[in-house]
N, C-alpha and C. Protein backbone atom coordinates (compact mmCIF):
# COMPACT_ATOMS: atom_id res chain seq x y z
N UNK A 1 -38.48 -28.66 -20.22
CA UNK A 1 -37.13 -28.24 -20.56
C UNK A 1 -36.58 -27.34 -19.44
N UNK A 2 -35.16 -27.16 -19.13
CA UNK A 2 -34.53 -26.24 -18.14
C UNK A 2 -35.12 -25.15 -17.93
N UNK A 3 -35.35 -24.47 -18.98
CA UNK A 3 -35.64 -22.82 -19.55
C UNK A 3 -36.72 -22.98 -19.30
N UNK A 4 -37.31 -23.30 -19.57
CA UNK A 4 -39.11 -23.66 -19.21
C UNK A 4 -39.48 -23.80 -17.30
N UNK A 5 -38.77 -24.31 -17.20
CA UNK A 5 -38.40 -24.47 -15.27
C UNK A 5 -38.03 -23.51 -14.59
N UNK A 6 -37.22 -22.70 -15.32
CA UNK A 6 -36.82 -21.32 -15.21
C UNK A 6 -37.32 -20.35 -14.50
N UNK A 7 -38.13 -20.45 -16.09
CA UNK A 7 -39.39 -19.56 -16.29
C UNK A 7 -40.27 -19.20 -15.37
N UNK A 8 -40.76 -20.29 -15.19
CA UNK A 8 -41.95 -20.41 -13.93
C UNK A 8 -41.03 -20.35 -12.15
N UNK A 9 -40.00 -20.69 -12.42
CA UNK A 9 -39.46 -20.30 -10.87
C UNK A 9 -39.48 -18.79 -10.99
N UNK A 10 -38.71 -18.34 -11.52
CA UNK A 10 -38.90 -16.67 -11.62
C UNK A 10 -40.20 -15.86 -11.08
N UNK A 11 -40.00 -15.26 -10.36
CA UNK A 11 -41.07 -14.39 -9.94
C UNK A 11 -41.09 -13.24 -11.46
N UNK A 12 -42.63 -12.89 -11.47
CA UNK A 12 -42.50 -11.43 -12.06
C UNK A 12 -41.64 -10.18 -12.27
N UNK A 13 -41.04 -9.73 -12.51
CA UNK A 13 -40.61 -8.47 -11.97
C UNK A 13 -41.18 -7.60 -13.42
N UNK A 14 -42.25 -7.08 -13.37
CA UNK A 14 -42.88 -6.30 -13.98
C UNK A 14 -42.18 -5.00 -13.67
N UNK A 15 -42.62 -4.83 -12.45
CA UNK A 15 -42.03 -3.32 -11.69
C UNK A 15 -40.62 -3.78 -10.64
N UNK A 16 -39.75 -2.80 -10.61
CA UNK A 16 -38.25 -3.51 -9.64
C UNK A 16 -38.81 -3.29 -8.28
N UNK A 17 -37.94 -4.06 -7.61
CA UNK A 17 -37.92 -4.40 -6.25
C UNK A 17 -38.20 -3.11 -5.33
N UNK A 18 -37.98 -2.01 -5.32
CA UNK A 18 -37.52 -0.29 -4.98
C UNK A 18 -39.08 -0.30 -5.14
N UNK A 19 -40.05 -0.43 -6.26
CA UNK A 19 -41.32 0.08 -6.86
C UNK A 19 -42.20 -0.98 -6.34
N UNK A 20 -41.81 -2.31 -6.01
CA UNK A 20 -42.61 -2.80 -5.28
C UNK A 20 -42.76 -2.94 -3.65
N UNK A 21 -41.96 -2.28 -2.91
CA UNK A 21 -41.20 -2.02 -1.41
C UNK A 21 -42.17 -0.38 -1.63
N UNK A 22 -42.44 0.63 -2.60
CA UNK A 22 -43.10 1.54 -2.76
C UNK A 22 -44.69 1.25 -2.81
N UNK A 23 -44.93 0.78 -3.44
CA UNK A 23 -46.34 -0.38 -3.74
C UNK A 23 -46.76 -0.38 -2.67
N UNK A 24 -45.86 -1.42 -1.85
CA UNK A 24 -46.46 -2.05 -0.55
C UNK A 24 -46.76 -0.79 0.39
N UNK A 25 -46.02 0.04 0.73
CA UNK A 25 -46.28 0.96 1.80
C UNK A 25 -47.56 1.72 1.51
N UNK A 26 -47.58 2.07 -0.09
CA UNK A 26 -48.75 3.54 -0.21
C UNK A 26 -49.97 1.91 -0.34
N UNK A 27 -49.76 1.08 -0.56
CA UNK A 27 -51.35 0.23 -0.08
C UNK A 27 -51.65 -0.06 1.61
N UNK A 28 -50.49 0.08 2.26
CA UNK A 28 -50.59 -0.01 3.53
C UNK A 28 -51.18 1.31 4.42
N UNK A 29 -50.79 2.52 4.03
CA UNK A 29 -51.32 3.59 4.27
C UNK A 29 -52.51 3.72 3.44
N UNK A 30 -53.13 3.24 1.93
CA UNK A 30 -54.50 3.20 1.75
C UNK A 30 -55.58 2.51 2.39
N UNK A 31 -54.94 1.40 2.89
CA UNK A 31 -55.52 0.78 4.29
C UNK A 31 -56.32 1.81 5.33
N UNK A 32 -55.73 2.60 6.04
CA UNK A 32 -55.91 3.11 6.72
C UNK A 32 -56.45 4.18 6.60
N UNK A 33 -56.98 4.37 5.45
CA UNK A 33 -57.40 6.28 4.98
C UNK A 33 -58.96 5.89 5.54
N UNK A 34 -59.50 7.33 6.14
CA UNK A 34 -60.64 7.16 7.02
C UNK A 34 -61.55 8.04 6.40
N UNK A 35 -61.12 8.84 5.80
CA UNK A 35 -61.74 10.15 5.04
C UNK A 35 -60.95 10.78 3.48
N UNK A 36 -61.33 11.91 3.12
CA UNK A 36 -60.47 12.29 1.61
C UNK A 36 -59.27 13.43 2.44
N UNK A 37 -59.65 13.56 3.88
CA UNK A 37 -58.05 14.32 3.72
C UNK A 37 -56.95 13.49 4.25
N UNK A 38 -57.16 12.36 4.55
CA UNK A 38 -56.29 11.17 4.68
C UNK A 38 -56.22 10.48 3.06
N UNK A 39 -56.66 10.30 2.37
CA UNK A 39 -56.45 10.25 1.01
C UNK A 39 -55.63 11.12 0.77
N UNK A 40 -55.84 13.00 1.04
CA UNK A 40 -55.11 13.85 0.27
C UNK A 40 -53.62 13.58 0.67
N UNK A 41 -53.24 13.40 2.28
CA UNK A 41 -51.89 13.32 2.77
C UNK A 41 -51.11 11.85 2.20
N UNK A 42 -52.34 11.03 1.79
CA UNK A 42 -51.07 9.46 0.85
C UNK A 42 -50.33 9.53 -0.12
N UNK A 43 -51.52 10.98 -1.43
CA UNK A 43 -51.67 11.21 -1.95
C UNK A 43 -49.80 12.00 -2.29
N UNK A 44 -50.01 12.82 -1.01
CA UNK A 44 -48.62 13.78 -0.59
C UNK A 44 -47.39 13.14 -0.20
N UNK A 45 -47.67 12.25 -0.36
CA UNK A 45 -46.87 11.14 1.13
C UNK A 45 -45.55 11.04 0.16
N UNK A 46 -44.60 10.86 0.79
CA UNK A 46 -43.29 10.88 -0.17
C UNK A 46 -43.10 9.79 -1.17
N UNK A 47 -43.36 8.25 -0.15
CA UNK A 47 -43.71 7.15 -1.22
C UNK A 47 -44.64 7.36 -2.54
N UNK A 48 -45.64 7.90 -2.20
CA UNK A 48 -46.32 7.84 -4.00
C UNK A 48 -45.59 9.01 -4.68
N UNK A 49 -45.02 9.86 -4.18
CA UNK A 49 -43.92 10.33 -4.78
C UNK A 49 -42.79 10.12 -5.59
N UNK A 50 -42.09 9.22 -4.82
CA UNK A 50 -41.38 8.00 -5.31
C UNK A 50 -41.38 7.25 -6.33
N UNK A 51 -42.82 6.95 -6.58
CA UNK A 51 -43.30 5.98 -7.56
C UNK A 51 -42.97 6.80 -9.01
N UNK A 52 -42.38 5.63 -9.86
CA UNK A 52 -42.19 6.07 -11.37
C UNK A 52 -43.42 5.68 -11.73
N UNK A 53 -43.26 6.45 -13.56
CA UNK A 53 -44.11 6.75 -14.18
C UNK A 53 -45.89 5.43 -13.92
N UNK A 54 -45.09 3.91 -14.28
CA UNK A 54 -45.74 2.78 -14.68
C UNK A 54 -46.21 2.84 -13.41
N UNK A 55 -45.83 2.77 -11.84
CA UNK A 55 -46.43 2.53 -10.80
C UNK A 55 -47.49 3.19 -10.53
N UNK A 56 -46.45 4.53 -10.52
CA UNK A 56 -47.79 5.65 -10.06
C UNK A 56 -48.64 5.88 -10.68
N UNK A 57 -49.10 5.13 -11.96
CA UNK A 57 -50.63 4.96 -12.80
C UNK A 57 -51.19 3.82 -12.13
N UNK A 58 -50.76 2.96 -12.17
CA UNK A 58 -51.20 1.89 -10.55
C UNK A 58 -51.92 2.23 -9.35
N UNK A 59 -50.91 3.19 -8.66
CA UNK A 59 -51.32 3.29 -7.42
C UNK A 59 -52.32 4.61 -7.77
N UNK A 60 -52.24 5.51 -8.63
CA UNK A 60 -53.48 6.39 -9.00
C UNK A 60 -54.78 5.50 -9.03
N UNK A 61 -55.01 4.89 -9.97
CA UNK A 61 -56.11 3.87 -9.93
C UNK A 61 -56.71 3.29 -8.48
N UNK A 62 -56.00 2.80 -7.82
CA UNK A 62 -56.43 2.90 -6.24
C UNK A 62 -56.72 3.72 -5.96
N UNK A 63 -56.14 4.77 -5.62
CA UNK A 63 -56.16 6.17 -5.04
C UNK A 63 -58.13 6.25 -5.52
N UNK A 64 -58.30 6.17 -7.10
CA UNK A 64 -59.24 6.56 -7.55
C UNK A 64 -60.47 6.00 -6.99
N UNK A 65 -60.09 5.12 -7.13
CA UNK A 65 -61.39 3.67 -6.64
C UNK A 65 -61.82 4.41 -5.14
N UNK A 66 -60.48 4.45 -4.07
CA UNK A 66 -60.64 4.76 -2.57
C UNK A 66 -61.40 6.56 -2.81
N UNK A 67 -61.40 7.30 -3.24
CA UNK A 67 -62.36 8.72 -3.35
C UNK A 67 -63.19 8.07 -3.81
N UNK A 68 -63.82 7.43 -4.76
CA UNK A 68 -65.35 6.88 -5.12
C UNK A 68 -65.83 6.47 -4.11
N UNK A 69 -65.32 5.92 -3.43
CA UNK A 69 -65.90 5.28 -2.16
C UNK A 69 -66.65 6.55 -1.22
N UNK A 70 -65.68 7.57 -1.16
CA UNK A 70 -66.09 8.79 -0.32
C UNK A 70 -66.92 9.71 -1.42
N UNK A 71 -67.18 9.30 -2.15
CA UNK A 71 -67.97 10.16 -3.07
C UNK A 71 -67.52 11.47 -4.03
N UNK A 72 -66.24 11.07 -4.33
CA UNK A 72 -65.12 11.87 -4.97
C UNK A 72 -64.72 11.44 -6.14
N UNK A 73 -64.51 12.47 -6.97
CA UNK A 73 -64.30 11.94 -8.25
C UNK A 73 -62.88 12.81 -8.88
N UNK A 74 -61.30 12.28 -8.26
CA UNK A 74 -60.47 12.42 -8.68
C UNK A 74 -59.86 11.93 -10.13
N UNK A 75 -59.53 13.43 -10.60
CA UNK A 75 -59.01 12.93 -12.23
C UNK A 75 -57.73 14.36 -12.44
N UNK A 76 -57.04 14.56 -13.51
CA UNK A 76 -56.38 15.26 -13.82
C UNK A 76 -57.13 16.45 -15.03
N UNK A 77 -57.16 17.63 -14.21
CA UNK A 77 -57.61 18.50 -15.13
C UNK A 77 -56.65 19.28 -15.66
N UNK A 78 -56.98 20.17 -17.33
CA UNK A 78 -56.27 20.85 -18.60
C UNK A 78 -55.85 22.10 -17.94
N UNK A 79 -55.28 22.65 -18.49
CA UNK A 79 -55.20 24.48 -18.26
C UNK A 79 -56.27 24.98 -18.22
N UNK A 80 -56.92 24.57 -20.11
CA UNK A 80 -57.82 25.43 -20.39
C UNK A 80 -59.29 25.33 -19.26
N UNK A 81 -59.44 24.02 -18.49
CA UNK A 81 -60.59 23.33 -17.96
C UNK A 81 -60.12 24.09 -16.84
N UNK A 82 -59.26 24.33 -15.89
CA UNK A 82 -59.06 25.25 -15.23
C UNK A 82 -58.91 26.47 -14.88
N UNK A 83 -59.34 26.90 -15.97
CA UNK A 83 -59.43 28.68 -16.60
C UNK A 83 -60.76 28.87 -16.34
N UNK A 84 -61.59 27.56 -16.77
CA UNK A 84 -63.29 27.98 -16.68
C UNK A 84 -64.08 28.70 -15.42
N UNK A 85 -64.89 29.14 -15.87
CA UNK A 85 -65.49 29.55 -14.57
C UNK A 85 -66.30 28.51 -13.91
């Protein structure tokens, strides 16, 4: 059927065009990270900045995977977990 033809011509657009032009760059600079303070500056980098909510849980997940690699174990810590000694 037409609609059905449609369908499948259509690309995805899960995330908009802006978030995937964002995507592409902070994987292009994860490319290139050599160590975790080149991680920390992608990390800083204005593009993952950029990134809304849905992406930047995306590109976190990379981010995450690339510190395991260096033997790092990035996560988001509480107040209270940061109060501890």
């Amino acid at each position: 059927t037409p609609a059905r033809r449609q369908a499948r011509a259509a690309p995805s657009m899960r995330y908009g065009k802006k978030q995937l032009i964002i995507r592409q760059r902070v994987n292009n600079a994860l490319d290139f990270v050599g160590d975790i303070e080149d991680l920390a500056e992608v990390i800083n980098s204005h593009e993952f900045m950029l990134a809304n909510r849905r992406m930047h849980g995306h590109l976190f997940k990379k981010v995450q995977r690339k510190a395991a690699v260096f033997g790092y174990n990035i996560g988001f810590i509480s107040d209270d977990e940061e109060d501890m000694p």
